[in-house]
C-alpha atoms as a PDB file:
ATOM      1  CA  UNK A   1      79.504  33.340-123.590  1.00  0.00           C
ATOM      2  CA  UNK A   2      81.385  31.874-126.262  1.00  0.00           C
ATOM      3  CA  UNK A   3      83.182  29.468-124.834  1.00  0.00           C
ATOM      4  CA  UNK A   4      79.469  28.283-123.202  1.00  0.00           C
ATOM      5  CA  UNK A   5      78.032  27.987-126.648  1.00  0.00           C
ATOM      6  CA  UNK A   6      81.583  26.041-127.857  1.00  0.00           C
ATOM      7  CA  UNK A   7      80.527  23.592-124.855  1.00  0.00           C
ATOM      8  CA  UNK A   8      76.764  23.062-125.622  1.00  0.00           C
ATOM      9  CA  UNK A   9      78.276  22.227-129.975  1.00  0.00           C
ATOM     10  CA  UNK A  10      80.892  19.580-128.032  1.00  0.00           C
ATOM     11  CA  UNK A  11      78.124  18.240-126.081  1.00  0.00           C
ATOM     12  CA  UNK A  12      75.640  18.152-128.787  1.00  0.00           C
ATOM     13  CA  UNK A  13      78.572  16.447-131.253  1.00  0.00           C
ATOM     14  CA  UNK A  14      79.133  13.850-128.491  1.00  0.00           C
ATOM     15  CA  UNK A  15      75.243  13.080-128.417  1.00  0.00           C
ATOM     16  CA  UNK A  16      75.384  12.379-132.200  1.00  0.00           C
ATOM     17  CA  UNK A  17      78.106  10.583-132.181  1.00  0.00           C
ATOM     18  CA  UNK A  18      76.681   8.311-129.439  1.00  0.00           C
ATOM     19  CA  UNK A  19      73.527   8.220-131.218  1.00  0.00           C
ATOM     20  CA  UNK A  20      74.525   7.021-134.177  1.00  0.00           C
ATOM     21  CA  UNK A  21      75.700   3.195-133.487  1.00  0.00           C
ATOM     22  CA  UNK A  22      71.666   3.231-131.636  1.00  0.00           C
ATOM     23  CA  UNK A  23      70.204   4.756-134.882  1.00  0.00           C
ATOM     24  CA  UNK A  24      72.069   2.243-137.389  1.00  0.00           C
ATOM     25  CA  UNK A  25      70.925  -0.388-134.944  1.00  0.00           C
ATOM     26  CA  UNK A  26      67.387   0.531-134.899  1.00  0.00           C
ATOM     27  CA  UNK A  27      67.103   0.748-138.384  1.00  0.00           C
ATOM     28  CA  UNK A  28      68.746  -2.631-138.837  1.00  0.00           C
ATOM     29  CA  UNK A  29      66.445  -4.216-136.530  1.00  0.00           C
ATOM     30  CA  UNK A  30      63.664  -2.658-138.350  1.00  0.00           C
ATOM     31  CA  UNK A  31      64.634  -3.660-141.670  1.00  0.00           C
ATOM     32  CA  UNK A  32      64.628  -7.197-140.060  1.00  0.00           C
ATOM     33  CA  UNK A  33      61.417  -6.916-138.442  1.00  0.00           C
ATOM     34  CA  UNK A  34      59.647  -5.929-141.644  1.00  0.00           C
ATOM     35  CA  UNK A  35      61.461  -8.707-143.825  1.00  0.00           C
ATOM     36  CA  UNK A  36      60.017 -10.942-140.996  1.00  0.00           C
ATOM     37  CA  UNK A  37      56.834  -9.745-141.126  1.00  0.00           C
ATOM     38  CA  UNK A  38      56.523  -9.952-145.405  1.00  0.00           C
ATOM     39  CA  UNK A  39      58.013 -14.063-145.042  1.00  0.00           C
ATOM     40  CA  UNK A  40      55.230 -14.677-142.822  1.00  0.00           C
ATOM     41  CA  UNK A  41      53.108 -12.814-144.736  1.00  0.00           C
ATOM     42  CA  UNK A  42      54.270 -15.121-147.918  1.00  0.00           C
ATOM     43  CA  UNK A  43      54.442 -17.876-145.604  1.00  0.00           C
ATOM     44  CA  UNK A  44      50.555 -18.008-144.840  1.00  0.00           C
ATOM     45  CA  UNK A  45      49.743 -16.708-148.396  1.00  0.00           C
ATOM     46  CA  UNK A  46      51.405 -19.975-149.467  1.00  0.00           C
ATOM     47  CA  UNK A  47      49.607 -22.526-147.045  1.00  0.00           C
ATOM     48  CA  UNK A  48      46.299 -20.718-147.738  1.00  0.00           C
ATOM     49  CA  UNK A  49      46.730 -21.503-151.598  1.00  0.00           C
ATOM     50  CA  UNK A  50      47.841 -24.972-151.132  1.00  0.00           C
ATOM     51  CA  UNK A  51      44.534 -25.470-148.751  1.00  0.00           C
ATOM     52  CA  UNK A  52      42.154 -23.752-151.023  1.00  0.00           C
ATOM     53  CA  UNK A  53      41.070 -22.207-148.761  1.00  0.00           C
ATOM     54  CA  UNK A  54      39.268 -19.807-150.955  1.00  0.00           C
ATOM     55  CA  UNK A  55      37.120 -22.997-152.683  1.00  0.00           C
ATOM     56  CA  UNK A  56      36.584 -24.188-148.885  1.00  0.00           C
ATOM     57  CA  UNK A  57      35.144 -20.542-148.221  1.00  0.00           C
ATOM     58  CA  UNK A  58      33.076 -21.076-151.430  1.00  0.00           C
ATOM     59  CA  UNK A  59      31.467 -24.535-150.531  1.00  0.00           C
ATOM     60  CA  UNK A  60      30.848 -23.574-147.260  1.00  0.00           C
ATOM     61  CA  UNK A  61      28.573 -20.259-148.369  1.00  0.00           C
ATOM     62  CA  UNK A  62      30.759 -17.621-146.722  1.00  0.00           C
ATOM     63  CA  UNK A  63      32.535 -16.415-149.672  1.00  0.00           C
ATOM     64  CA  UNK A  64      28.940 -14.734-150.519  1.00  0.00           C
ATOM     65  CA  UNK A  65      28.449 -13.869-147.026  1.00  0.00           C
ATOM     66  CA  UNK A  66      32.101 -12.238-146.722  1.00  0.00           C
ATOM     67  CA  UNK A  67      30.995  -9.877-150.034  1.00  0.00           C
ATOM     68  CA  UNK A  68      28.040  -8.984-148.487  1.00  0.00           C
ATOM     69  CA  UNK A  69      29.839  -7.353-145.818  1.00  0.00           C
ATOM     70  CA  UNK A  70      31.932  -5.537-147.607  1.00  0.00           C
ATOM     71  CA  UNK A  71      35.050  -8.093-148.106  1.00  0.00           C
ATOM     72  CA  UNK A  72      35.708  -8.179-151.612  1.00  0.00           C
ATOM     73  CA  UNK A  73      38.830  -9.522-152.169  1.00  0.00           C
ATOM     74  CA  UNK A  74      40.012 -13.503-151.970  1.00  0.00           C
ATOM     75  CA  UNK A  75      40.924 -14.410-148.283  1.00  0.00           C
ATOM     76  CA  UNK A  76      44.300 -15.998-150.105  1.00  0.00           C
ATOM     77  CA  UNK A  77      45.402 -12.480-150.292  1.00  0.00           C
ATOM     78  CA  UNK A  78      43.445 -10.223-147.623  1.00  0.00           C
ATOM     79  CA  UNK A  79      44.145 -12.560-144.284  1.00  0.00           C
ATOM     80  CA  UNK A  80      47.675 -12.364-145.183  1.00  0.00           C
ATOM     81  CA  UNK A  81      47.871  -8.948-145.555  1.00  0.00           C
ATOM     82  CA  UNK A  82      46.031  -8.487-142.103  1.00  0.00           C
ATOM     83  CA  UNK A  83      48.328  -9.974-140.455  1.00  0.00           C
ATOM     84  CA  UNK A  84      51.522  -8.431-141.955  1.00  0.00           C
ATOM     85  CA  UNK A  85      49.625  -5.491-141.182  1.00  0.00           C
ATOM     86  CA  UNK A  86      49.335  -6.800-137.540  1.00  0.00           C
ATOM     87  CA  UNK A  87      52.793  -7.916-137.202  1.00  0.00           C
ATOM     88  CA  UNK A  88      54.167  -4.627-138.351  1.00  0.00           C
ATOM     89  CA  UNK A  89      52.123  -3.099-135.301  1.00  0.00           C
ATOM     90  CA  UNK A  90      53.175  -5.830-132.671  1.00  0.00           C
ATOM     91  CA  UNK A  91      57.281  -5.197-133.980  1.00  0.00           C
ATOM     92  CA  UNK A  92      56.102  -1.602-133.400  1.00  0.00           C
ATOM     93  CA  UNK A  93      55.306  -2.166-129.992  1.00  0.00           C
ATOM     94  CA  UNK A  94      58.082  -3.768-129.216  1.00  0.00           C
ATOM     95  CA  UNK A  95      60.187  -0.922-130.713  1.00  0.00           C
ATOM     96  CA  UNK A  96      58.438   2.207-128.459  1.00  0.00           C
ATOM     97  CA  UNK A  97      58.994  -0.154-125.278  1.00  0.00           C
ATOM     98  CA  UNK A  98      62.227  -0.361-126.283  1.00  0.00           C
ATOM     99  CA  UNK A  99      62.657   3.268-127.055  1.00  0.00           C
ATOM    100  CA  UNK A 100      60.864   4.268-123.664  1.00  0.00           C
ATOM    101  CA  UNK A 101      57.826   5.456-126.088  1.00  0.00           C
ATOM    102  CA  UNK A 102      54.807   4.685-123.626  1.00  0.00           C
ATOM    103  CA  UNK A 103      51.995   6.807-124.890  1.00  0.00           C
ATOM    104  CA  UNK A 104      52.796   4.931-128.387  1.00  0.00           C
ATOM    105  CA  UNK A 105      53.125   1.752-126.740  1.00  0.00           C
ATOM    106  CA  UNK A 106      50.324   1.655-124.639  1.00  0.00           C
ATOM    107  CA  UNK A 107      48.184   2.862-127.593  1.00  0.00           C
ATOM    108  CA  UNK A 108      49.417   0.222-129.766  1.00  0.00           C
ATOM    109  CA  UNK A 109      48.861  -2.183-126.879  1.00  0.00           C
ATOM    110  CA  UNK A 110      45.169  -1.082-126.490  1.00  0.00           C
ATOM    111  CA  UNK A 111      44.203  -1.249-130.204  1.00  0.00           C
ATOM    112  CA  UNK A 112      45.593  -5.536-129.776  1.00  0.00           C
ATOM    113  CA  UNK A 113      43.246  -5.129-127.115  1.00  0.00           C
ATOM    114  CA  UNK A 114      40.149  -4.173-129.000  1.00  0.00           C
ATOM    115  CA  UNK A 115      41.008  -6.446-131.983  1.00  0.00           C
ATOM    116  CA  UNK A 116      38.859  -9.359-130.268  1.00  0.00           C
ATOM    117  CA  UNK A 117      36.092  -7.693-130.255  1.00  0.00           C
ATOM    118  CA  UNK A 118      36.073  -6.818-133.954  1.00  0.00           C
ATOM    119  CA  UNK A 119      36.577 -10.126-134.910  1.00  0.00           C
ATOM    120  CA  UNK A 120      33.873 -11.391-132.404  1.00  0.00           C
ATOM    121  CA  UNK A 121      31.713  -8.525-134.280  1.00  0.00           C
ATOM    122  CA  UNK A 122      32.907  -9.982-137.611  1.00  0.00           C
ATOM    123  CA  UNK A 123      31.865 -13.209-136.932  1.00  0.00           C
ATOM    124  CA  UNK A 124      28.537 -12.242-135.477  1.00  0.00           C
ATOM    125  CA  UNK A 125      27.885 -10.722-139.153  1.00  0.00           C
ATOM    126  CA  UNK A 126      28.874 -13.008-141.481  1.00  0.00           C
ATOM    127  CA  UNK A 127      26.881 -15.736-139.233  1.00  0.00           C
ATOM    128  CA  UNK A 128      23.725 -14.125-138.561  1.00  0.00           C
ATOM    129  CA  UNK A 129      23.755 -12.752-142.110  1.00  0.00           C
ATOM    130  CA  UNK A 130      23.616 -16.308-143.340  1.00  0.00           C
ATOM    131  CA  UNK A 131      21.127 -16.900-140.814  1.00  0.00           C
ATOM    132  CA  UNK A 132      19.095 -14.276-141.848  1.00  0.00           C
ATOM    133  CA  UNK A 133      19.006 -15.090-145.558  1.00  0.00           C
ATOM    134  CA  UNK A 134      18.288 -18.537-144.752  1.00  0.00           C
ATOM    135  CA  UNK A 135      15.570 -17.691-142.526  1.00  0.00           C
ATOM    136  CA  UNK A 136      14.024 -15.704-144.776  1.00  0.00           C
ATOM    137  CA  UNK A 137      13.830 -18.058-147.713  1.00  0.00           C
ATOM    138  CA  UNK A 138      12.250 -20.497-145.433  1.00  0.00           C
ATOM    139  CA  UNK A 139       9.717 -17.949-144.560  1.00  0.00           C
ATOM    140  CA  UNK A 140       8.977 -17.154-147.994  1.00  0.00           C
ATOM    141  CA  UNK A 141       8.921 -21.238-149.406  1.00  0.00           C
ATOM    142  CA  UNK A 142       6.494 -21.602-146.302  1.00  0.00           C
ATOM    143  CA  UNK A 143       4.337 -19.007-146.596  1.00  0.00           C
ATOM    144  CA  UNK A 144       3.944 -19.508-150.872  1.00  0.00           C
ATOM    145  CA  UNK A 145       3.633 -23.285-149.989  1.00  0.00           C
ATOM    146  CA  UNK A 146       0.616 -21.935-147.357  1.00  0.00           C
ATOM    147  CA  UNK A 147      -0.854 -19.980-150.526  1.00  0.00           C
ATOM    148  CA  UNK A 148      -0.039 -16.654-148.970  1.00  0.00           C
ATOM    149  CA  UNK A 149       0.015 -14.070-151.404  1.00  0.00           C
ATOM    150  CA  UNK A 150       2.341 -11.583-149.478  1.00  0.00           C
ATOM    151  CA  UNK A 151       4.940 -14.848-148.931  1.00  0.00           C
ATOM    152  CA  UNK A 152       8.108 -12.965-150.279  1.00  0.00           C
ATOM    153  CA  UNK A 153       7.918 -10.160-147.983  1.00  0.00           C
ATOM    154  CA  UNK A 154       7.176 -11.741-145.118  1.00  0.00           C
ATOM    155  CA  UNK A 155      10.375 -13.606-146.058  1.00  0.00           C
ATOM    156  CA  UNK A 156      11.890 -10.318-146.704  1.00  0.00           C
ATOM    157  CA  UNK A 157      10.774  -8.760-143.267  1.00  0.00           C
ATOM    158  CA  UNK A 158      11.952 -11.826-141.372  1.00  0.00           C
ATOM    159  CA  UNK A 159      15.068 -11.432-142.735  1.00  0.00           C
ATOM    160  CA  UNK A 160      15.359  -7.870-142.091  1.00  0.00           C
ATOM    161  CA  UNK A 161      14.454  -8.143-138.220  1.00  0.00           C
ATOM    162  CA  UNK A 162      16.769 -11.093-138.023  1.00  0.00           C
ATOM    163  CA  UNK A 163      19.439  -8.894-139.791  1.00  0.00           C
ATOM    164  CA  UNK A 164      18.705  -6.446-137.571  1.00  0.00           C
ATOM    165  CA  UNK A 165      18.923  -8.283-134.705  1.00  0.00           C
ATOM    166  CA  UNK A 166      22.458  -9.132-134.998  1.00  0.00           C
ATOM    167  CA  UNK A 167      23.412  -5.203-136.027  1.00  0.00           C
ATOM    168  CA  UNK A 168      22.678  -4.712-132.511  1.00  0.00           C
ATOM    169  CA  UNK A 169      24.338  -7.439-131.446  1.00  0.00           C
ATOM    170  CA  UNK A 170      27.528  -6.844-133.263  1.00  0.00           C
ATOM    171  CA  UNK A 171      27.642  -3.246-132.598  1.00  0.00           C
ATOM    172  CA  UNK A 172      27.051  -3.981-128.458  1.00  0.00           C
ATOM    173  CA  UNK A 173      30.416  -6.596-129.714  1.00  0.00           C
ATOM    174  CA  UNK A 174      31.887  -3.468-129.835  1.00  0.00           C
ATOM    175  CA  UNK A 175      31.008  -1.889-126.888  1.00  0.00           C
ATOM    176  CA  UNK A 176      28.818   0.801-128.055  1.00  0.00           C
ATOM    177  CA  UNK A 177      26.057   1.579-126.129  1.00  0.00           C
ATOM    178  CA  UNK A 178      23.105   0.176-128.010  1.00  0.00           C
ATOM    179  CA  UNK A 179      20.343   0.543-125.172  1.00  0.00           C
END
């Protein structure tokens, strides 16, 4: 019995030791992947700034349409960030196939997937909110010019059923069931 147990600690020492050049190679690579991932990040950060993009954002009317949804922050920083973020998860990928790590790769692999649909959902917002808004006040400067009384919420309840409207549609983006 002891001489079984010396041969499963010689076997297990041989495993390390074989492991270890892998290990030190993985975390090299992964060291490399992230630096990659931050000069892109800085990369895009810098071509955004030099565009303006954020004054481009703000002339067009979707820096106010962006807020409204919830994005707060300047698109200089926050696109960047997404897709460090997003890089980080495709290197990750790469890694489990590498490894053999299928569950995690295929999961990974499914969420890259999904991601057009979120955008596609995105997009649907931030568009049909402007839509809606614009309806609305066109409503409204109609119906006052029309001497209705009740002008603003009419404009109001356009905009709401517009507004609501493309909730459904950017929720059925996202392949919910919205019947």
């Amino acid at each position: 019995m002891q001489q079984q147990l010396l041969q499963i600690g010689n076997e297990l020492r041989q495993l390390a030791i074989q492991a270890v050049p892998r290990v030190l190679l993985g975390i090299a690579v992964a060291v490399v992947l992230v630096a990659t991932a931050k000069l892109m990040e800085r990369l895009l950060r810098t071509l955004l700034v030099r565009i303006r993009i954020d004054h481009l954002l703000g002339q067009a009317g979707l820096d106010s349409a962006l807020q409204r949804i919830g994005v707060a922050g300047s698109i200089n920083v926050l696109l960047p960030r997404l897709i460090y973020y997003l890089l980080l998860l495709l290197f990750a990928r790469v890694a489990a196939d590498a490894f053999g790590l299928v569950a995690i790769s295929e999961g990974i692999g499914a969420m890259f997937a999904y991601l057009p649909n979120i955008a596609a959902a995105v997009l649907i917002l931030v568009v049909g909110t402007s839509v809606s808004q614009f309806a609305g006040r066109s409503v409204a400067r109609a119906a006052d010019d029309s001497g209705i009384e009740f002008a603003r919420s009419l404009g109001s309840l356009v905009s709401g059923l517009i507004l609501f409207i493309v909730a459904v549609m950017a929720i059925g983006q996202l392949k919910f069931d919205t019947a």
